[in-house]
Structures are given as C-alpha cells and as structure tokens.
Protein backbone atom coordinates (compact mmCIF):
# COMPACT_ATOMS: atom_id res chain seq x y z
CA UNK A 1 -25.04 -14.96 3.46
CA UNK A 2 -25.46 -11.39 1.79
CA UNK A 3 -23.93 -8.30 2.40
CA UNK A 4 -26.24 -7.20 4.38
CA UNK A 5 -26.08 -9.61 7.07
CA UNK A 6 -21.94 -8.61 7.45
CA UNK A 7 -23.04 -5.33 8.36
CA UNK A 8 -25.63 -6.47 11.36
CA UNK A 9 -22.99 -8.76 12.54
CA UNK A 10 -20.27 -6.54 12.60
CA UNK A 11 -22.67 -4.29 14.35
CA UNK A 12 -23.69 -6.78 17.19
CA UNK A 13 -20.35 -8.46 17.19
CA UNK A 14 -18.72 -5.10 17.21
CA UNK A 15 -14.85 -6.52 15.39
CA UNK A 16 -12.35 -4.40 17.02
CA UNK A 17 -9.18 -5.59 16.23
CA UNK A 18 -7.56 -7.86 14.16
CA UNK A 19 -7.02 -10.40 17.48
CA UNK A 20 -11.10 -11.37 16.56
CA UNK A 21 -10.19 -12.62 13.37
CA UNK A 22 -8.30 -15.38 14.94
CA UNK A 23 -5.19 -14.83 12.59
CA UNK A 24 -2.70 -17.29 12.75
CA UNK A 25 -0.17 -16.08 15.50
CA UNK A 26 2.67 -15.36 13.36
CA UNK A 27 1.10 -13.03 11.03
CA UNK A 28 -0.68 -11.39 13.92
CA UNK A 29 2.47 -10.69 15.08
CA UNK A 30 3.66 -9.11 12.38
CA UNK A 31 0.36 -6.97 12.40
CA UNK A 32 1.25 -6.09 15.94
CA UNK A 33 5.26 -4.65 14.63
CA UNK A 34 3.76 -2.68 12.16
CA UNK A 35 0.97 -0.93 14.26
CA UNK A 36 -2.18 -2.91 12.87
CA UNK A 37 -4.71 -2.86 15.61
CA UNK A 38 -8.04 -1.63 14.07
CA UNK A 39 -9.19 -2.81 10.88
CA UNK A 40 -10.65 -0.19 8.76
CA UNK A 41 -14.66 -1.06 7.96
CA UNK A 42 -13.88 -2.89 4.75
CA UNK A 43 -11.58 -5.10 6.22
CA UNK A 44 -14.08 -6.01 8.99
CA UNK A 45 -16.73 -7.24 6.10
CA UNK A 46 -14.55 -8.34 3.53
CA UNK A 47 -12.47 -10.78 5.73
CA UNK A 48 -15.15 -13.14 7.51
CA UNK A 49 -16.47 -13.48 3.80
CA UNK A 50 -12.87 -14.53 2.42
CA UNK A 51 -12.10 -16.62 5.68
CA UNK A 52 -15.51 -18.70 4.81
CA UNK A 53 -13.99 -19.26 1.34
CA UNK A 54 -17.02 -17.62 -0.60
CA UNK A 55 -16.39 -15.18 -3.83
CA UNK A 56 -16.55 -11.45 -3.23
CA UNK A 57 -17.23 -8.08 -5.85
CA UNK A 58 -16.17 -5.26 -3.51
CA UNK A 59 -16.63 -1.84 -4.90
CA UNK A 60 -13.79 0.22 -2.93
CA UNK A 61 -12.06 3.13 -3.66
CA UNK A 62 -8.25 3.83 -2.67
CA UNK A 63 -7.75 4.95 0.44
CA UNK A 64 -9.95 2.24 2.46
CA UNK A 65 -7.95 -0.47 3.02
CA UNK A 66 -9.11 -3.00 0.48
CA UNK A 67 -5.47 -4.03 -0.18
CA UNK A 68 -5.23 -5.67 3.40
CA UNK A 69 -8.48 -6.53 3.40
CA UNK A 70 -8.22 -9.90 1.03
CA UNK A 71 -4.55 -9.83 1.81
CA UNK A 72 -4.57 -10.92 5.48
CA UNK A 73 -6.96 -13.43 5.09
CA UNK A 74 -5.22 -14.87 2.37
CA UNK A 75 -2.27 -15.06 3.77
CA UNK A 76 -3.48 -16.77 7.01
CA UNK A 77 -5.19 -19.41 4.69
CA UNK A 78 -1.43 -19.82 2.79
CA UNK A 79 -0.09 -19.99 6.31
CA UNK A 80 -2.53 -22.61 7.37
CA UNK A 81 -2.23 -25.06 4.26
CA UNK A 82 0.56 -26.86 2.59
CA UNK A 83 1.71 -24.42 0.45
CA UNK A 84 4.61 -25.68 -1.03
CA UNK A 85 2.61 -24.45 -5.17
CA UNK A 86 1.51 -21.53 -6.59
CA UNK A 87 -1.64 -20.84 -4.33
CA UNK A 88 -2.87 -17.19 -5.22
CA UNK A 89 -2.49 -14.81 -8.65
CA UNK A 90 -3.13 -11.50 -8.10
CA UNK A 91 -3.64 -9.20 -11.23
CA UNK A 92 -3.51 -5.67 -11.46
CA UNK A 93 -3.55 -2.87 -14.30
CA UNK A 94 -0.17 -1.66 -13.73
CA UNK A 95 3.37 -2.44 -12.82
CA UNK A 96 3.53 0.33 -10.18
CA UNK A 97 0.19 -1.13 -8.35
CA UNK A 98 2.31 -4.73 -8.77
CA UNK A 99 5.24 -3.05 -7.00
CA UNK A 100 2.98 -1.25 -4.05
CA UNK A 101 1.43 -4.51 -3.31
CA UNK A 102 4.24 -6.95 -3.27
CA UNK A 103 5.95 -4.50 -0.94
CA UNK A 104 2.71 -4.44 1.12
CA UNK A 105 2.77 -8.38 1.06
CA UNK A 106 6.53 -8.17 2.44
CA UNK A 107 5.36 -6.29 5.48
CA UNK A 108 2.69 -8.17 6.13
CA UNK A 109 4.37 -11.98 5.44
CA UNK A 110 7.48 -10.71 7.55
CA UNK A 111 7.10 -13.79 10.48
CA UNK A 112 5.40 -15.93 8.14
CA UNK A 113 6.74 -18.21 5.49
CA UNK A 114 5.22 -17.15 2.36
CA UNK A 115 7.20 -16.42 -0.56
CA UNK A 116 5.50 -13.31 -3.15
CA UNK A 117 7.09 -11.96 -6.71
CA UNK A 118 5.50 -9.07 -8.74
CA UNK A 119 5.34 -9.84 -12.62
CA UNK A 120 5.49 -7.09 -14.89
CA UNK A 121 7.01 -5.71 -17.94
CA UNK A 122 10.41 -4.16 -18.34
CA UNK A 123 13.57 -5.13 -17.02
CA UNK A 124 16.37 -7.18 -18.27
CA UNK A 125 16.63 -10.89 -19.36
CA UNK A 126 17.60 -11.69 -15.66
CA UNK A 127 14.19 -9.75 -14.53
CA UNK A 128 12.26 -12.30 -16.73
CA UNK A 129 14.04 -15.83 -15.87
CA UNK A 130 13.50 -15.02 -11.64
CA UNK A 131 9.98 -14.22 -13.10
CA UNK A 132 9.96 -17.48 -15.07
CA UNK A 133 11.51 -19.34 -12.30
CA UNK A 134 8.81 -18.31 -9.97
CA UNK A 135 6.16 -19.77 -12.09
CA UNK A 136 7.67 -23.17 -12.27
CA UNK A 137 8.77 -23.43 -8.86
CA UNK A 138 5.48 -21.97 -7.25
CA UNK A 139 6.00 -18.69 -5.11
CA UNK A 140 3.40 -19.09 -3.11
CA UNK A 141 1.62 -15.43 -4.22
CA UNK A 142 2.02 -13.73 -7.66
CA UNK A 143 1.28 -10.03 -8.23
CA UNK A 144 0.63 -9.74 -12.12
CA UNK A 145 0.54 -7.45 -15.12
CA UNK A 146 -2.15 -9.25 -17.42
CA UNK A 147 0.11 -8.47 -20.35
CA UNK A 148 3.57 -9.79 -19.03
CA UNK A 149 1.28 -12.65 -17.66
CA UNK A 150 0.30 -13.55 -20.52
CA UNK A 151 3.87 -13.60 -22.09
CA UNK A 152 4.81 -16.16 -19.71
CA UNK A 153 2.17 -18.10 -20.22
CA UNK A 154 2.79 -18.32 -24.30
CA UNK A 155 6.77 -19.16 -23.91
CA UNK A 156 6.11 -22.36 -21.85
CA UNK A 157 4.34 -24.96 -19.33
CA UNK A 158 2.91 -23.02 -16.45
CA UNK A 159 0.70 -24.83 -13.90
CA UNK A 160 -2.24 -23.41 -12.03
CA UNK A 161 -3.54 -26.20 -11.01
CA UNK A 162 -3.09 -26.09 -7.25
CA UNK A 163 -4.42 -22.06 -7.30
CA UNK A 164 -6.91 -21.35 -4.74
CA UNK A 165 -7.47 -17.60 -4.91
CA UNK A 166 -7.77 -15.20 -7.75
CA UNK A 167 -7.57 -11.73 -6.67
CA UNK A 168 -8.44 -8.87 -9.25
CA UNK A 169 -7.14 -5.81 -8.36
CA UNK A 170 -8.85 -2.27 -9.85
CA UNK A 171 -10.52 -4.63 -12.19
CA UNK A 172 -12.61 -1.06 -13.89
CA UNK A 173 -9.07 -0.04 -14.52
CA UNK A 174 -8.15 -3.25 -16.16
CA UNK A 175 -11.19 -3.25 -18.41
CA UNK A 176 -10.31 0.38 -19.06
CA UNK A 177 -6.94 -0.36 -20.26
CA UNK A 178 -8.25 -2.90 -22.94
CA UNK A 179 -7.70 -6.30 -20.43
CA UNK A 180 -10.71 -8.15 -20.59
CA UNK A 181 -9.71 -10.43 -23.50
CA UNK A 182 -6.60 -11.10 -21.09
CA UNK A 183 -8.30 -11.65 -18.04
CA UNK A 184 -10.51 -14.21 -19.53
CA UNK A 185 -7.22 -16.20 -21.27
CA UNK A 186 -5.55 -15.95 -17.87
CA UNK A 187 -8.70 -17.27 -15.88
CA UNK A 188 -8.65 -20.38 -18.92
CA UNK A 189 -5.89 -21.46 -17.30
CA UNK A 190 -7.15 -21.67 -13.44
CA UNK A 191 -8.96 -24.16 -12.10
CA UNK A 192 -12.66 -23.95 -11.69
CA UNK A 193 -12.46 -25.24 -8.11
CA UNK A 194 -11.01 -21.78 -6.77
CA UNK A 195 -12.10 -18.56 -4.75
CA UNK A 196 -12.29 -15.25 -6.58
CA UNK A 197 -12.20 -11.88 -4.65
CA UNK A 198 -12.73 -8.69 -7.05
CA UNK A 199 -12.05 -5.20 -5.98
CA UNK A 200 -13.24 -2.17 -7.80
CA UNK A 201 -13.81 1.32 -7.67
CA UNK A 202 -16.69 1.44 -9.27
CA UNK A 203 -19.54 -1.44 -10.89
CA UNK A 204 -20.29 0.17 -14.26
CA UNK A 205 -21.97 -2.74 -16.76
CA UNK A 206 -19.24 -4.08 -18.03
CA UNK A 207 -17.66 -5.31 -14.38
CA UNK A 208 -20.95 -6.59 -13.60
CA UNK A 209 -20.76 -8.50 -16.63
CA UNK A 210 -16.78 -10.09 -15.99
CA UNK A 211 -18.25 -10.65 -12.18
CA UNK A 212 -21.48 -13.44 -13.58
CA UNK A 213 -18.72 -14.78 -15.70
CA UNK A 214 -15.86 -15.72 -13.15
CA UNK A 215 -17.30 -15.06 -9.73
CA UNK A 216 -19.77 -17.75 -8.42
CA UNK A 217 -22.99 -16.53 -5.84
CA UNK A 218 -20.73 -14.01 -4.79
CA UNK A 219 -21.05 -11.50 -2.03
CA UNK A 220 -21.29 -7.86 -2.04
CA UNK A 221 -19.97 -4.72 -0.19
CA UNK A 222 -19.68 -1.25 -0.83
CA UNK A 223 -17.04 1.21 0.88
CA UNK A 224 -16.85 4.61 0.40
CA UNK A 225 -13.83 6.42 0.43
CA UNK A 226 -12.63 8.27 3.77
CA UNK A 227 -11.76 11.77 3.33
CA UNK A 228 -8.94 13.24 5.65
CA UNK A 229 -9.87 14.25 9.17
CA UNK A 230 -11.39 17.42 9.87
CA UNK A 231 -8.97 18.50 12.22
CA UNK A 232 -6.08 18.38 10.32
CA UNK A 233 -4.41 21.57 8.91
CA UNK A 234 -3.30 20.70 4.96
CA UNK A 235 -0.40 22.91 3.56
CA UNK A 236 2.06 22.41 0.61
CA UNK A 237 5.28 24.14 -0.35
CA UNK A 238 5.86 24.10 -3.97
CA UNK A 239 10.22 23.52 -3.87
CA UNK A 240 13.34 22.55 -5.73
CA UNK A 241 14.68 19.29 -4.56
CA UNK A 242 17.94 21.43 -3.19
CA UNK A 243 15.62 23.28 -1.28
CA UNK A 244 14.21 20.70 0.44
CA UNK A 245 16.43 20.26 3.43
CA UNK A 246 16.92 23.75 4.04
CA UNK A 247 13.22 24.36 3.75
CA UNK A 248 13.22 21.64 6.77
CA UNK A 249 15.23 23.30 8.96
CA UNK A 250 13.16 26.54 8.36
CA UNK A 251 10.18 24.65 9.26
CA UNK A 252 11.41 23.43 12.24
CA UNK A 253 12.88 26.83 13.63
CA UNK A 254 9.70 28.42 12.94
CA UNK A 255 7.53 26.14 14.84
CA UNK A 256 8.02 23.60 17.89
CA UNK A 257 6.53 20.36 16.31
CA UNK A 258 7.60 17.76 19.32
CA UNK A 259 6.35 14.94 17.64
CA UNK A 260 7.13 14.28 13.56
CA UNK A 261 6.44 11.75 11.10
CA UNK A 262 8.67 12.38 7.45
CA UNK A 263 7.70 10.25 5.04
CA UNK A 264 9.90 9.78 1.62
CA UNK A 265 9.45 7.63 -1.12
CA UNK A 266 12.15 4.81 -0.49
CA UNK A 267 14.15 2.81 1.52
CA UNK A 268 17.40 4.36 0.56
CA UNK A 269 16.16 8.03 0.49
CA UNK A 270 14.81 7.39 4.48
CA UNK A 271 17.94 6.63 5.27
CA UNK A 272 19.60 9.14 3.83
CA UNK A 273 17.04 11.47 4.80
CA UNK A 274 18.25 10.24 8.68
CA UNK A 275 22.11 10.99 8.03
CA UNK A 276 20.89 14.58 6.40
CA UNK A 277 18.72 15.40 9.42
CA UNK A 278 21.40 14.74 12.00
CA UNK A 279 23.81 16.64 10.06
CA UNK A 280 21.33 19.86 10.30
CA UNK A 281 20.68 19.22 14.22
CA UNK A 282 17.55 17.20 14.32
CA UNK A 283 17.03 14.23 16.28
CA UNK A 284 15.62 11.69 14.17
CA UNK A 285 15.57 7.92 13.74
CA UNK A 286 14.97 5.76 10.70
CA UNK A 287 12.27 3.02 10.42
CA UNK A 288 13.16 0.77 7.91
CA UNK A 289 12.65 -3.67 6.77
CA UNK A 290 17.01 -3.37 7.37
CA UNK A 291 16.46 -3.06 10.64
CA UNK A 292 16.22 -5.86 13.26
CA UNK A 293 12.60 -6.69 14.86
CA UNK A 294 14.30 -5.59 17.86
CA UNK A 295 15.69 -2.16 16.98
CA UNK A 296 12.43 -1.33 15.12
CA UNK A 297 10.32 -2.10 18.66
CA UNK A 298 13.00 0.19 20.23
CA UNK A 299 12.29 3.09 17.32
CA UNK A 300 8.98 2.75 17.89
CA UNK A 301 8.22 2.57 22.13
CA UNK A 302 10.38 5.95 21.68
CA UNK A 303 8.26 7.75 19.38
CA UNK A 304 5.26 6.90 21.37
CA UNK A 305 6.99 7.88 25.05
CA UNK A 306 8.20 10.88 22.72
CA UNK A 307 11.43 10.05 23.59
CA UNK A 308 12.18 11.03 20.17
CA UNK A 309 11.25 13.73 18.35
CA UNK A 310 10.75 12.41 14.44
CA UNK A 311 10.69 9.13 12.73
CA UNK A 312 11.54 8.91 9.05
CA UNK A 313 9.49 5.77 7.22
CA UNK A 314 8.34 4.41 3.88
CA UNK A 315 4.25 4.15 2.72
CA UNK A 316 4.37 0.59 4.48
CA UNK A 317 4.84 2.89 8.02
CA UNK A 318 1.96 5.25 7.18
CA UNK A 319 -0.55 1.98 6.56
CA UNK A 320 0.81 0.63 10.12
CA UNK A 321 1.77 3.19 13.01
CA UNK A 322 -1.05 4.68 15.30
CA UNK A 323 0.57 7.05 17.82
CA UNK A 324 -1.45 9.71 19.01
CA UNK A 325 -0.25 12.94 19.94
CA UNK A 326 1.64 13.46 16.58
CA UNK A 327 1.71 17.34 15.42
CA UNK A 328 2.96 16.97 11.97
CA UNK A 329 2.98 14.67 8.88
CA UNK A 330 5.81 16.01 6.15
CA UNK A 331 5.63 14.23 3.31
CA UNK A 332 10.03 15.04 2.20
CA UNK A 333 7.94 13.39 -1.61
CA UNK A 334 4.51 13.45 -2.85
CA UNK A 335 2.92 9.90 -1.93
CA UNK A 336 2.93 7.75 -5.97
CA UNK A 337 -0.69 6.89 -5.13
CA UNK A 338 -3.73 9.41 -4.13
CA UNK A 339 -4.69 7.01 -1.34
CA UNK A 340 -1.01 6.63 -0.05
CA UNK A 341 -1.42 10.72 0.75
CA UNK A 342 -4.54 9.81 2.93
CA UNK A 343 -3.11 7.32 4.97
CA UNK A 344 -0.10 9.25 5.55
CA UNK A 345 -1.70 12.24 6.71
CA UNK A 346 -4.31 10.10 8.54
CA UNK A 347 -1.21 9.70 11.05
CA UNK A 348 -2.07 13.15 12.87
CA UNK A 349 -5.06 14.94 13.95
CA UNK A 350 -6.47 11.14 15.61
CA UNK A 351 -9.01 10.80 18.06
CA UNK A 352 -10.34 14.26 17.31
CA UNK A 353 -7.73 16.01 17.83
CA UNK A 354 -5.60 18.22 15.29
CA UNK A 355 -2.49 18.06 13.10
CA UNK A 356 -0.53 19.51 10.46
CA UNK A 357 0.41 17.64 7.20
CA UNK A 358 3.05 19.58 4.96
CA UNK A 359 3.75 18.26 1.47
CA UNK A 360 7.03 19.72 -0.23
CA UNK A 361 6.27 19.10 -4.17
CA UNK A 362 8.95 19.55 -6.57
CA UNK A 363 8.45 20.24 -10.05
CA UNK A 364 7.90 16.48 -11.31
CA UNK A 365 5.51 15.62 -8.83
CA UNK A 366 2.88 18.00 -9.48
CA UNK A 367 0.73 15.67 -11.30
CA UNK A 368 0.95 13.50 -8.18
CA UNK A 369 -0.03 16.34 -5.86
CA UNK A 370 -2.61 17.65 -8.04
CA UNK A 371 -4.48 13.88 -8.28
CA UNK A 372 -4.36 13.92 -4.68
CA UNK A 373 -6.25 17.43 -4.79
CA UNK A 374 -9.22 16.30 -7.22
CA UNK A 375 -9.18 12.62 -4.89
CA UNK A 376 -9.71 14.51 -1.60
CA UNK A 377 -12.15 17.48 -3.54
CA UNK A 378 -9.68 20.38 -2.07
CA UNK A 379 -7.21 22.28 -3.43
CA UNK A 380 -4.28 22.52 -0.77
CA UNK A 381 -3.01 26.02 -0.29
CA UNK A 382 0.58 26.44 -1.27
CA UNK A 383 2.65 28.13 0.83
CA UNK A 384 5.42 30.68 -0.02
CA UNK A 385 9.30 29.77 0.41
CA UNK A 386 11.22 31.49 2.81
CA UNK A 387 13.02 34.44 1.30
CA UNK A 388 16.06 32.89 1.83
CA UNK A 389 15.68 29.73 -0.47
CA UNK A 390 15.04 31.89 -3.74
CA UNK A 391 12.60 31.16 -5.92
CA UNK A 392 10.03 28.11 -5.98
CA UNK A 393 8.51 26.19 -9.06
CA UNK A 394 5.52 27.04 -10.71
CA UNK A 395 3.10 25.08 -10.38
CA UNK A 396 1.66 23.88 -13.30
CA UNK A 397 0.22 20.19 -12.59
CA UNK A 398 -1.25 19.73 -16.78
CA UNK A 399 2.11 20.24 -17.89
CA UNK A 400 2.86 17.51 -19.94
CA UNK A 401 6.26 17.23 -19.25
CA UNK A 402 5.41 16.77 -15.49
CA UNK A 403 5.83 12.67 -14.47
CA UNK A 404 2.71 10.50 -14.11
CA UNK A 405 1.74 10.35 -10.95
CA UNK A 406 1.51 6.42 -10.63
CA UNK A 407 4.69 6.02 -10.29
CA UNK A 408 6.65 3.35 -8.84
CA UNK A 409 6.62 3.12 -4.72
CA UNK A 410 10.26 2.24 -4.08
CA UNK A 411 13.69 1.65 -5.73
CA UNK A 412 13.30 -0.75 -9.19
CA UNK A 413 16.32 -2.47 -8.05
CA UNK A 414 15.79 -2.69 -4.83
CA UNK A 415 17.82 -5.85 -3.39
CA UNK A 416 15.31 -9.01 -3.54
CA UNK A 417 15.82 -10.95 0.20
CA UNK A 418 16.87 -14.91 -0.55
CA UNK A 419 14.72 -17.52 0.48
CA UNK A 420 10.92 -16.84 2.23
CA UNK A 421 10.06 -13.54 3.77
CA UNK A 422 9.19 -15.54 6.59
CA UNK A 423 12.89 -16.60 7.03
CA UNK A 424 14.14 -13.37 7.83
CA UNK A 425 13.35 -13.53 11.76
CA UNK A 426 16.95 -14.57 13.55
C-alpha cells in the first residue's frame, strides 16, 4: 500500500472526523473535551497507515499536526492491548520538544489509562531515579533525549523487549545535533519485531539512509506546512513585562473584541493571568487540566454561546478549541515553538472569515518572535505603545543575549499527577 493510494482513499472516503477512525471510546472522548473534530490532512494519511501496523517516513514540517498524527493511533493501540510494559519510546532532539509532547500526551491520554514520562537531562538526583523507576517498571510511553537515554541505559538492566513502536521525532534535527551513533545504540536494544514511525522536516541523504536501516517497506507522505489564514490581521507590540497588563486594558478600551482567546505560556501564569484580568474589569475564565471535566464543558459551551467574553488557556487549548466567531487571538507570551504561533492564531479568522492575532513580545522573547517571522515568510508589523506606558524595547531579535527560542512549554516543576493519567476522571 503506497502513499499514493492514502491520498485516493482519503479522497473517495472523504475522513472527516476523528469518529471514522474508530478510536477507542475513551480517547475519543477526550478528543471531543479538547475540541478535536477535524483531523488536519496528515493525520488523515498517517493514521490508517499506523492503525495497519506498517512503518512510516513522514516528511512534515511544524505546524501540521504530525505530533497527533502517530500519537492517537498509538495510543488507541496501548489502549487496546495489555499494556501493563514499556510499549512505545519516543525520541526527540531536545528536552523542550520532550516536555511539549509529554504534555500533549497528557491531554490526549486524559480518560484513558496510559501512563507517559519525558527523559531528559538536567534536574536533580530525584529527577533521575522517577526517570529510572519508569524504565524498570514500564510507563507505558517514554518521550526521550538520545543522550540522557543513553545514560540510563549504561547505569543498569533496562528491558525493551515488549516495545512495539519506535517513534522518531525531528529525526534531521537529531542527525544534525550529532545523534546518529545514538540512535543506532538505542535501536540495538529494541526488538526487531516492532513498528517504526519517523517524522521529519525534511529527507536530505543522510535520513534516507537511517530510514533503509531501521524502517522496514515503509510508507511515505509528504505534508507541507500551512501558512496562517489569509484573513487574519497579524500585529505585535514590542513591551516590558510590567506593561503587559496595562497594555491589555488599552487594547480592550480601544476596540470592542466580544469574543477573546489569551494564550500564556503556563498553567500557573493562566491562572494568574484570570485573577489579574478580573482585577482590571474583564470578564474572563480560565481553562486549565485543574479543572474538573465538568467545569471545563461549562467554560467552554460559554465561550461558544459567547456567554463569555475571553478564555485564558495553555498551547494544549490552541491545538484543541474550534469556535468560530472569535475576533482576537493575544498571545500575553510568544508561543516556545514556531508552529505553536500557527495553531494559536489559527483560532480566529475560520471558515473564511477574519481575525486579529496580537503578540506582546518582551525583550527575551524576541528570538522566539523573530523564528516565527522567517517560519511564516512575514515580518509582523510592530505596533507602537500607548503614550501612556513609556517606552518599549528595542527590538533586536540577533542579540545574543536574547533567550533561545525553544524553550521549555510549561513550568519545569510542574506537579507530576500520581498514578495513570487515565485515573484522573472522578
């Protein structure tokens, strides 16, 4: 089956939500509380390949979806099986990519009982023994580092013996970074009998080369990268972090936005975003995993019935929420991840109609913002500050003192939940 029979089927067949996958109820629920109704055209060919258990090179760039698209399927085989061993080992170049996707496994595992743990380097001694422990005990998905893999692997007895999926993540990146020799050790220690599912943004030689060595007949696909809608208006304010809330309320009394999405970088600063927000007047509620399933339907019938005027959420809200009719997209922090930026502003201007999206970039984040510029090919204009909030930043994006702008999605120590994700439903 080749990749360009997916394409004629999907065509005929015409997959228009995640119901035709025939998910297993509980994750499709899940899918249904965070918003997932359309999958995005590399999750329509990349999932009836991984659901018929065959190998996959996908070349995909951020910002199409490729992170649900071998996630979901994945998880509905875990779901499906006895899982009770390590059944998947996902590795990735960085510990920030680790940290986006084990967060992105959380959302989507919610109702299901799978257990996930990123791997990476830093942390203390108590960072490494959960890590260790892990490994031993079998969480049923592991989000990897090659290098702090690898680590594990040399200080004792690690069985992969029961994996079934190896998932490589930006594997140009990895070879980029000097991690082929890694990769291969790792792979030594998997069992031959397993699927393998690699994603990359591009297919120079070399990744062609890693594919005929670990991949076997393996199908193809190609996805471009979707470029923000047409119809939405892109603006940025270059701004202190003290300025930011008063630059809000500005905003806001300049223009009648009934309808408002805020996005901000982590749990903790959404809802203290919320408490800021009603201090200053404006109606807002907070969308957060704290929250019961209940209260978070609530939130969210609302917003749609704009019943309420703005909802404050992490990334894992702008991957899942489709609510048309929403007039602006302020991003309180610049997204860690180019593609993050897309998805969040994809929120507005839907079904061909318009939207704003206002980013307010401080003076570490202009690295961030200025990726995003060269992903989308468009410089963003900058707006000027109100008088009354003084002077803004200049913005200098090469300087080096500015902060990478893969940076990590949410709070390092953000509290780990006990037991499955799965568990959490009362």
């Amino acid at each position: 089956m080749n990749f360009k029979y997916y394409i004629v089927r999907n065509l005929l067949f015409l997959i228009l939500t995640f119901d035709d996958f025939y998910f297993d109820p509980l994750l499709l629920d899940g899918l249904d509380a965070m918003g997932f109704s359309k999958p995005t055209p590399i999750q329509e060919m990349a999932i009836p390949i991984i659901l018929d258990n065959k190998d996959l090179i996908a070349c995909a760039q951020t910002g199409t979806g490729k992170t649900a698209a071998y996630v979901l399927p994945v998880l509905h085989k875990i779901v499906c099986s006895d899982h009770s061993h390590l059944n998947t080992l996902i590795l990735v170049p960085t510990r920030e990519l680790a940290q986006q996707i084990d967060q992105q496994l959380e959302g989507f595992s919610y109702y299901v009982p799978v257990s996930t743990i990123p791997i990476y380097g830093g942390g203390d001694g108590a960072t490494w023994d959960q890590q260790k422990k892990a490994l031993h005990t079998g969480a049923d998905v592991i989000v990897a580092t090659p290098g702090r893999l690898i680590s594990h692997l040399a200080s004792g007895d690690i069985k992969f013996d029961k994996l079934e999926h190896l998932i490589l993540d930006e594997a140009d990146r990895m070879l980029d970074m000097g991690f082929y020799d890694d990769i291969v050790r790792i792979i030594s220690y998997l069992p031959k009998d397993r699927q393998t599912l690699m994603f990359s943004a591009t297919m120079p030689p070399k990744i062609r080369t890693l594919a005929t060595k670990i991949l076997f007949k393996p199908e193809q696909i190609s996805i471009a990268l979707a470029k923000p809608a047409e119809g939405i208006l892109q603006q940025a304010y270059l701004t202190y972090d003290s300025q930011k809330l008063p630059l809000i309320s500005s905003i806001f009394t300049a223009h009648n936005y009934k309808t408002v999405i805020i996005f901000a970088g982590t749990k903790e600063k959404v809802k203290s975003l919320h408490f800021e927000l009603k201090r200053i007047g404006l109606k807002s509620k907070s969308f957060h995993s704290d929250l019961e399933q209940k209260e978070r339907e609530e939130i969210m019938n609302e917003f749609k019935n704009k019943k309420l005027q703005i909802i404050i959420g992490t990334d894992i809200l702008s991957r899942g929420i489709d609510v048309e009719g929403v007039d602006l997209v302020l991003n309180f922090d610049v997204p860690p991840d180019p593609e993050d930026y897309i998805h969040r502003i994809g929120r507005t201007a839907r079904a061909e109609t318009t939207g704003t999206a206002i980013t307010f970039i401080n003076e570490k984040d202009q690295r961030r913002f200025h990726a995003i510029e060269l992903l989308i090919g468009k410089t963003i204009d900058k707006l000027p500050l109100p008088d009354s909030l003084g002077e803004a930043p200049l913005y200098e994006p090469e300087r080096k003192s500015s902060r990478p702008f893969f940076k990590n999605k949410g709070s390092n120590d953000r509290p780990r939940p006990k037991g499955k994700p799965g568990q959490y439903r009362k």
